[in-house]
N, C-alpha and C. Protein backbone atom coordinates (compact mmCIF):
# COMPACT_ATOMS: atom_id res chain seq x y z
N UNK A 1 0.28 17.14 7.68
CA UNK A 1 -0.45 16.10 8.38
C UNK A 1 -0.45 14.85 7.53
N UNK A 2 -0.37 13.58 7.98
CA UNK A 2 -0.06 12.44 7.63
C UNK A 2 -1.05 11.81 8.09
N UNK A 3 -2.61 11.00 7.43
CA UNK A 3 -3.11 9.82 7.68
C UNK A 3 -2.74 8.58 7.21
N UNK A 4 -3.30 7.84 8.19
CA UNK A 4 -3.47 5.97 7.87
C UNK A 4 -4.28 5.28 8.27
N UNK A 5 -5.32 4.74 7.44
CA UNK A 5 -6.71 4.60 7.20
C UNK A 5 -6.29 2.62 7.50
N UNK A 6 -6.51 1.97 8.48
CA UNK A 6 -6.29 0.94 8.87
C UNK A 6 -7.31 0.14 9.97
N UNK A 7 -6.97 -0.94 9.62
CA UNK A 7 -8.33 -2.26 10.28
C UNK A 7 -7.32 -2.46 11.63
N UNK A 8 -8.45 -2.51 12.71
CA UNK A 8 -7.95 -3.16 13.75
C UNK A 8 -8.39 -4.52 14.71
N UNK A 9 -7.74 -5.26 14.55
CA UNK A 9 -7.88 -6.62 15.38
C UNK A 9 -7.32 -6.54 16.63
N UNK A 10 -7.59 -6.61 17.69
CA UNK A 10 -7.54 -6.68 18.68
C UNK A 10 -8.08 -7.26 19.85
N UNK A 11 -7.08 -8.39 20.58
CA UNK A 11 -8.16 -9.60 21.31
C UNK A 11 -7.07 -9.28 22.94
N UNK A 12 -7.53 -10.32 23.46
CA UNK A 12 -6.64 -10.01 25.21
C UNK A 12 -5.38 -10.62 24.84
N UNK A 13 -5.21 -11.58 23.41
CA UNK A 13 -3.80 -12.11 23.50
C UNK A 13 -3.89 -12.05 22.17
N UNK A 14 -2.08 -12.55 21.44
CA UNK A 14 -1.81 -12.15 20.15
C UNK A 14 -2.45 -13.41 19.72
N UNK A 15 -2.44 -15.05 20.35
CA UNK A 15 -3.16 -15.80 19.39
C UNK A 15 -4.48 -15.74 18.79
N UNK A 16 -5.02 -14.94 19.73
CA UNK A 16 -6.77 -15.08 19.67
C UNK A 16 -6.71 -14.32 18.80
N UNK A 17 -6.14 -13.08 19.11
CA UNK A 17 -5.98 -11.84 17.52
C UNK A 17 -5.84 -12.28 15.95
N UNK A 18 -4.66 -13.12 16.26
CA UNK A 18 -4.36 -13.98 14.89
C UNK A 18 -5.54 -14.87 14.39
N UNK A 19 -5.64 -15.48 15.18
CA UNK A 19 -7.15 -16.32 14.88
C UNK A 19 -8.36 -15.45 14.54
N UNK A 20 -8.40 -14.60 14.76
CA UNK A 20 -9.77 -13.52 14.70
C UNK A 20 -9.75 -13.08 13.14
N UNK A 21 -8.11 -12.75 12.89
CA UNK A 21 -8.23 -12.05 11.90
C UNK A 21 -7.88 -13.02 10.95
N UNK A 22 -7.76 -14.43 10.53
CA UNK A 22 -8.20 -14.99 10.06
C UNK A 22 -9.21 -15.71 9.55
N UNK A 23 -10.57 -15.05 10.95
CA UNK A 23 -11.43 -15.85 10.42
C UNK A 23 -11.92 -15.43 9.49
N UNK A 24 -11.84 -13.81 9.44
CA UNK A 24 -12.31 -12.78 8.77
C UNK A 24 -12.17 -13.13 7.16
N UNK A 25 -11.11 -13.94 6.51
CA UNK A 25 -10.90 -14.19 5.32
C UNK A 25 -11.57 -15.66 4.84
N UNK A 26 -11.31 -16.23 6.38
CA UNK A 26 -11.06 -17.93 6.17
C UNK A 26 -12.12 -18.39 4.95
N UNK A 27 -13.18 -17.94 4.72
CA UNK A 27 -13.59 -18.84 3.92
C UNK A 27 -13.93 -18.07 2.63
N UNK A 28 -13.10 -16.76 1.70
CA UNK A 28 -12.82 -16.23 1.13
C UNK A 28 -12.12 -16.86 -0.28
N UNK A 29 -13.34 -16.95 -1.55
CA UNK A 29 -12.46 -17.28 -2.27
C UNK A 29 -11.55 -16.29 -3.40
N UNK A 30 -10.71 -16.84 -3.51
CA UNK A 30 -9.43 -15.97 -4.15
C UNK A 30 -10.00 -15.07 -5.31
N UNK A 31 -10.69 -15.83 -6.34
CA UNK A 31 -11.32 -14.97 -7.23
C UNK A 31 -12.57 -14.09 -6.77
N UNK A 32 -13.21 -14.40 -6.11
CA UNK A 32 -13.94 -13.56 -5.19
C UNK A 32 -13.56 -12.18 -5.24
N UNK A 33 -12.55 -12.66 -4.37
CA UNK A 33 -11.49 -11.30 -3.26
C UNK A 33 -11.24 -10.39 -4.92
N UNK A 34 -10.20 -11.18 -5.96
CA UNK A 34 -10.11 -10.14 -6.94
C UNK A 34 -11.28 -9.60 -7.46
N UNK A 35 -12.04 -10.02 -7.65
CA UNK A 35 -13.34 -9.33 -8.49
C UNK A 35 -13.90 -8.46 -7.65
N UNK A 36 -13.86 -8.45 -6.26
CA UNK A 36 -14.38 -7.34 -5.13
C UNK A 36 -12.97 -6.12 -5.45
N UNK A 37 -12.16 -6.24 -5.51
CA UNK A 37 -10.95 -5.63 -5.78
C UNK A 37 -10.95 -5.12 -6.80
N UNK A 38 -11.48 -5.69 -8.00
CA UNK A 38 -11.33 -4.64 -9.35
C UNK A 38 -12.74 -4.11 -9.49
N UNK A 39 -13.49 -4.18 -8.70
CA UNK A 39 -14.36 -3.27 -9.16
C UNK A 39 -15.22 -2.07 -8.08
N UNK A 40 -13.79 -2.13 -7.23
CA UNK A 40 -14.08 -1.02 -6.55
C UNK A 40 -13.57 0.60 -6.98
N UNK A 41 -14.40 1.30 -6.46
CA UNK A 41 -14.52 2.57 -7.16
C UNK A 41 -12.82 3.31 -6.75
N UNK A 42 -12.35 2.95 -5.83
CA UNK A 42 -10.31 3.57 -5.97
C UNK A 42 -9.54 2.26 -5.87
N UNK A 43 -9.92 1.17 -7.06
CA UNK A 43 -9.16 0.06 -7.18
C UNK A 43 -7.51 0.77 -8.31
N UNK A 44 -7.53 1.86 -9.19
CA UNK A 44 -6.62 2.30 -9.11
C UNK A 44 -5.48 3.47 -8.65
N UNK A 45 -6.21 3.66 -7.76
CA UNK A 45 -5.18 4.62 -6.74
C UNK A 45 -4.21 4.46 -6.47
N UNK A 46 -3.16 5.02 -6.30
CA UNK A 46 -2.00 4.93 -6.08
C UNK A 46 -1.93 4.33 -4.61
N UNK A 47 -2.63 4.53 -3.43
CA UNK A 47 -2.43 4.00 -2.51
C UNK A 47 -3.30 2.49 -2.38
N UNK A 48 -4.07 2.30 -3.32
CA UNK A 48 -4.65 1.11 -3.42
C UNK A 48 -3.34 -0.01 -4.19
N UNK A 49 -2.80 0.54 -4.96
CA UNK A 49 -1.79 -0.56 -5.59
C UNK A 49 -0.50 -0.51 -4.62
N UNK A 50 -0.07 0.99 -3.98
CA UNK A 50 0.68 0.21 -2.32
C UNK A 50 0.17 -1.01 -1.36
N UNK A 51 -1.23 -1.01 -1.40
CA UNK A 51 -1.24 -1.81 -0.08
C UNK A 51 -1.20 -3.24 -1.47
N UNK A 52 -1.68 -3.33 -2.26
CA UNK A 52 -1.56 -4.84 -3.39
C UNK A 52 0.26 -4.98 -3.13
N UNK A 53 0.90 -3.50 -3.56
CA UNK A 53 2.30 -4.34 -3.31
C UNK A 53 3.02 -4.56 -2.20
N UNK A 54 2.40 -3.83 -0.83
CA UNK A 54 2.57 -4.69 0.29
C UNK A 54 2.48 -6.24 0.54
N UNK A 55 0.68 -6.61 0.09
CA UNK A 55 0.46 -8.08 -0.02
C UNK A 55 1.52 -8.43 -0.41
N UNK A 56 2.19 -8.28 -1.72
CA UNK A 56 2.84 -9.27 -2.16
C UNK A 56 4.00 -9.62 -1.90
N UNK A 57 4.45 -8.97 -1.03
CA UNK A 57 5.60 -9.00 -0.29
C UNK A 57 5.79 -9.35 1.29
N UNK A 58 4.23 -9.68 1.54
CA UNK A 58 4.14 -9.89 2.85
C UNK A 58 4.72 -11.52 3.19
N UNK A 59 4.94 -11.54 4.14
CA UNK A 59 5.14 -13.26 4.89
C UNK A 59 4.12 -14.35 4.24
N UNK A 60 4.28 -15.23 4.23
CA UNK A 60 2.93 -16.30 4.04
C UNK A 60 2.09 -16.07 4.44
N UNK A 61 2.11 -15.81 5.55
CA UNK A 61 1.10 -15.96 6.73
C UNK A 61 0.67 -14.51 6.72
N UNK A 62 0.72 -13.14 5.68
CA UNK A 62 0.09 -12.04 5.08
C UNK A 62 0.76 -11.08 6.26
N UNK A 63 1.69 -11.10 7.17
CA UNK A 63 2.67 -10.12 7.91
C UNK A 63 3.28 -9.35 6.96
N UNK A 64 3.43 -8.08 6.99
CA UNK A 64 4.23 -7.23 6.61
C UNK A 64 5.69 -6.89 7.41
N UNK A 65 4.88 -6.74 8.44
CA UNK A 65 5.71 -6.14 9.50
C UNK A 65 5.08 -6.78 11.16
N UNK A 66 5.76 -7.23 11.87
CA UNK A 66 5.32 -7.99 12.94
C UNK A 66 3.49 -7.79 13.30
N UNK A 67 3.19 -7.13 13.45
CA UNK A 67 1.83 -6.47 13.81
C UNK A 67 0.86 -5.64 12.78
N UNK A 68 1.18 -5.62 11.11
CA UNK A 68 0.66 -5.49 10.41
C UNK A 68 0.19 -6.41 9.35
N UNK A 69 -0.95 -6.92 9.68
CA UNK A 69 -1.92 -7.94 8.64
C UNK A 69 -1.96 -7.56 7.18
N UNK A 70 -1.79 -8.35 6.31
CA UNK A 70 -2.24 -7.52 4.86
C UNK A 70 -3.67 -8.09 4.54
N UNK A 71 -3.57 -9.63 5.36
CA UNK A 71 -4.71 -10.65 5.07
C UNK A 71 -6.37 -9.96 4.32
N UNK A 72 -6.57 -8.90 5.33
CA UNK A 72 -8.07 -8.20 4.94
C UNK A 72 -7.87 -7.68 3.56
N UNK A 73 -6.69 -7.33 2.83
CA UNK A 73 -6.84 -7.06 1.89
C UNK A 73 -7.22 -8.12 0.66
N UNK A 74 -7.17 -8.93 0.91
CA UNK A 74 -7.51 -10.37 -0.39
C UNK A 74 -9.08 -10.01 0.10
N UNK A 75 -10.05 -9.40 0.40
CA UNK A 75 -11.35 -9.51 0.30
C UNK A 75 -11.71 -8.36 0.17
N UNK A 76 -10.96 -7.16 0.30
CA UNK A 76 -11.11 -5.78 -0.03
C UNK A 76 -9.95 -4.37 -0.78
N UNK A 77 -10.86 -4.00 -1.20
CA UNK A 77 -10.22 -2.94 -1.89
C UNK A 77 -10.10 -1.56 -0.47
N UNK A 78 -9.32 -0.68 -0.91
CA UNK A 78 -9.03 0.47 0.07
C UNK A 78 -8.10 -0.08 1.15
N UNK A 79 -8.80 0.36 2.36
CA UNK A 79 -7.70 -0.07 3.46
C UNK A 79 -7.30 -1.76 3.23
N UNK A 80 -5.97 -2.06 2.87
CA UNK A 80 -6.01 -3.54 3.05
C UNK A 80 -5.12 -3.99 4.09
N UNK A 81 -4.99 -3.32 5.26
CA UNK A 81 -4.33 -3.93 6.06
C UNK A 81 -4.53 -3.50 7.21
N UNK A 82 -4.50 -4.66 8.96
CA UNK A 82 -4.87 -4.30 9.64
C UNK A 82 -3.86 -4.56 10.74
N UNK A 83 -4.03 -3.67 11.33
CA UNK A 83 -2.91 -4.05 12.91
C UNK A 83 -3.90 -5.30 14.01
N UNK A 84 -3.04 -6.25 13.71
CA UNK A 84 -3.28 -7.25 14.85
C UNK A 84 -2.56 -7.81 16.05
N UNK A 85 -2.93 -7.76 17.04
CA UNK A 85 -2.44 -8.28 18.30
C UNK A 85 -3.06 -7.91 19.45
N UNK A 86 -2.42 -7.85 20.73
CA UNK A 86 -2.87 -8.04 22.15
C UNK A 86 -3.11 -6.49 22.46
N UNK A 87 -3.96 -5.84 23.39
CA UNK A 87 -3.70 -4.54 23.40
C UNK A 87 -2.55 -3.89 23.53
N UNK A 88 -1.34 -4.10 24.12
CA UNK A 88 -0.21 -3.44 24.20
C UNK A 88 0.42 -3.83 22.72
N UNK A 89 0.52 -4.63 21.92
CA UNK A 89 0.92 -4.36 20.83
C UNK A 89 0.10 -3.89 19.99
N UNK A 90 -0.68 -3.71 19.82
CA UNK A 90 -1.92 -2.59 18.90
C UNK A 90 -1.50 -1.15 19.76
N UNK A 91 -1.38 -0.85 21.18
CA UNK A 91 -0.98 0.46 21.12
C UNK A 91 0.52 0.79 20.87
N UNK A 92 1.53 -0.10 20.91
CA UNK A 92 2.65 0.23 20.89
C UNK A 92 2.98 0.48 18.72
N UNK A 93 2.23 -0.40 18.40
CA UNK A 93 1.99 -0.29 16.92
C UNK A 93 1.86 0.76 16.25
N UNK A 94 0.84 1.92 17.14
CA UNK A 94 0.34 2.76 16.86
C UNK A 94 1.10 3.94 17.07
N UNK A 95 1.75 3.75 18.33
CA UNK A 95 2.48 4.98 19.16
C UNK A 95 4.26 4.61 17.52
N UNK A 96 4.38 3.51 17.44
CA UNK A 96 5.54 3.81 16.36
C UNK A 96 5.55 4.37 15.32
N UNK A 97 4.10 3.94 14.30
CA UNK A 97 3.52 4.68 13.54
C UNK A 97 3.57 6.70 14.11
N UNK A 98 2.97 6.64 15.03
CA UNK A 98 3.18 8.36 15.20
C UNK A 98 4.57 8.96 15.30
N UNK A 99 5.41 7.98 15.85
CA UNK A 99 6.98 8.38 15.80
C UNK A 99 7.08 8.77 14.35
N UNK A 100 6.45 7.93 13.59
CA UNK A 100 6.90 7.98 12.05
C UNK A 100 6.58 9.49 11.19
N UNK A 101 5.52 10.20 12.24
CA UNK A 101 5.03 11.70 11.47
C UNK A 101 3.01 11.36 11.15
N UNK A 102 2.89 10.33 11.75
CA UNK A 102 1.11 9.68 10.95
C UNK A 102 0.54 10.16 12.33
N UNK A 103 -0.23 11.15 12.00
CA UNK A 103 -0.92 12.11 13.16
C UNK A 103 -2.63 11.77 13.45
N UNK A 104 -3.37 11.43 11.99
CA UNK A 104 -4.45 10.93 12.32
C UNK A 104 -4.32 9.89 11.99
N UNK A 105 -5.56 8.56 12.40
CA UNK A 105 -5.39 7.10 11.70
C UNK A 105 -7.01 6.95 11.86
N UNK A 106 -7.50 6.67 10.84
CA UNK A 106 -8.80 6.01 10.48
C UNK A 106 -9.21 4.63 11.02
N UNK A 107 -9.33 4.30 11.78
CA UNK A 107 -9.61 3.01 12.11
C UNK A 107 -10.82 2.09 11.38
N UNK A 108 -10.95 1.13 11.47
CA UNK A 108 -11.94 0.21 11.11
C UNK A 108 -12.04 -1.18 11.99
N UNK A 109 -13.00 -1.92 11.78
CA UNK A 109 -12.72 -3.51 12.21
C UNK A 109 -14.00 -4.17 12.17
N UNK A 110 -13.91 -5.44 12.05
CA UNK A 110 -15.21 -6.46 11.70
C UNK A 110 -15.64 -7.08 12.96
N UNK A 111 -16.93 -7.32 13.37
CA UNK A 111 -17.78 -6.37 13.22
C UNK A 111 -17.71 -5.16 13.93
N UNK A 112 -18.02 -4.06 12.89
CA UNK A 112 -17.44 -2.79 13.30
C UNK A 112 -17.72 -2.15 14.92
N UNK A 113 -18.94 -2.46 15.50
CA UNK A 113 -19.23 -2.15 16.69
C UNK A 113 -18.87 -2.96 17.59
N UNK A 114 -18.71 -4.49 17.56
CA UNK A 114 -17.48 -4.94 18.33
C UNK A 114 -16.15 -4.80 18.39
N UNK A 115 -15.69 -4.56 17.38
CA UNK A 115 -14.23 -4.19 17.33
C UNK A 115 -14.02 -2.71 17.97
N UNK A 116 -14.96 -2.13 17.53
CA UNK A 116 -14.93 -0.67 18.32
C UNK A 116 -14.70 -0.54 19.66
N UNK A 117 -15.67 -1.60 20.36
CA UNK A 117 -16.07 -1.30 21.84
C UNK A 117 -14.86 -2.09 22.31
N UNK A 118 -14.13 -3.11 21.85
CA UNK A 118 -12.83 -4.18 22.03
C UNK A 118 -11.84 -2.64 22.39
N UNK A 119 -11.32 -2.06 20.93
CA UNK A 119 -10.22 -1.25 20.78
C UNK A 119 -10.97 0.15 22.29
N UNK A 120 -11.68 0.67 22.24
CA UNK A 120 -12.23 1.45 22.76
C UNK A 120 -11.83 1.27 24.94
N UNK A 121 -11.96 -0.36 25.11
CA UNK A 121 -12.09 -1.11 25.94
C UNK A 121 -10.46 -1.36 26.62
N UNK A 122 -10.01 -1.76 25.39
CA UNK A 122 -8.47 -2.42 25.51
C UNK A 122 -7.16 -2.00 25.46
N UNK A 123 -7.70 -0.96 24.56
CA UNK A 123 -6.06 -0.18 23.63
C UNK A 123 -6.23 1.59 24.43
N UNK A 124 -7.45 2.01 24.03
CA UNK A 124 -7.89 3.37 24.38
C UNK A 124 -6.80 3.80 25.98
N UNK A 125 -6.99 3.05 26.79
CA UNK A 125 -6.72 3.29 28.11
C UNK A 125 -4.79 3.02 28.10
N UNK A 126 -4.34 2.15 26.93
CA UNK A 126 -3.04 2.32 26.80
C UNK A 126 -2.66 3.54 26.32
N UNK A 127 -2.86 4.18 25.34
CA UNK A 127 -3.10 5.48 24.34
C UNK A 127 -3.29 6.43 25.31
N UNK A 128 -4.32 6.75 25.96
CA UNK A 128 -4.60 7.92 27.08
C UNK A 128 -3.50 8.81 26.94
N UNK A 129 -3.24 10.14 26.91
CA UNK A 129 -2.34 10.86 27.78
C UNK A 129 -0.72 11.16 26.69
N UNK A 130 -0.83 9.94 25.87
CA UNK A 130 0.35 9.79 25.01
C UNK A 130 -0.27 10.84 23.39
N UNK A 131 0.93 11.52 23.62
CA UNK A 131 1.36 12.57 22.14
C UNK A 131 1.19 12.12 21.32
């Protein structure tokens, strides 16, 4: 079994998504973000310094991969990256990821009970029924 412990942004369109999950950092300062980062309790984990060397390889604009954010990670340690976009690309995101062998996924998102009831609302009913 394969998890992936990941933030989800999810709006009715990919701009609003993008915008959302920027605001989440927007006024984040850099040394901040590191000092929240080194002094979290699995700041050296092996999967904590994957998602740092994701960041650093991400797009400008903190893309990894079309629909994977690294952005949340400059303000946190652990999960630092989140799937953002419209509901069909948050479920199609997800359904590739499972192609990949990742059977459970941890979700998260800011604020957590809106993002919940959003993904719950938006994506859930794409997902339905699918392996």
């Amino acid at each position: 079994r394969f998890g992936y412990r990941v933030h989800v942004v999810v709006r009715e369109t990919e701009a609003e998504a993008r915008a959302a999950a920027e605001h989440l950092v927007a006024a984040l300062d850099p040394d901040v973000g590191a000092a929240i980062r080194a002094r979290s309790l699995d700041s050296g984990s092996a999967g904590v310094r994957a998602q740092a060397a994701l960041r650093e390889t991400a797009a400008d604009d903190g893309f990894a991969e079309p629909h994977l954010w690294t952005g949340i990670g400059r303000a946190r340690s652990g999960c630092g990256a989140a799937i953002v976009g419209d509901p069909q690309q948050v479920a199609d995101t997800i359904r590739s990821y499972r192609s990949l062998g990742i059977d459970t996924f941890i979700l998260s998102g800011y604020p957590h009970l809106e993002e919940c009831s959003r993904f719950a609302s938006l994506v859930m009913p794409l997902l339905h029924g699918t392996a």
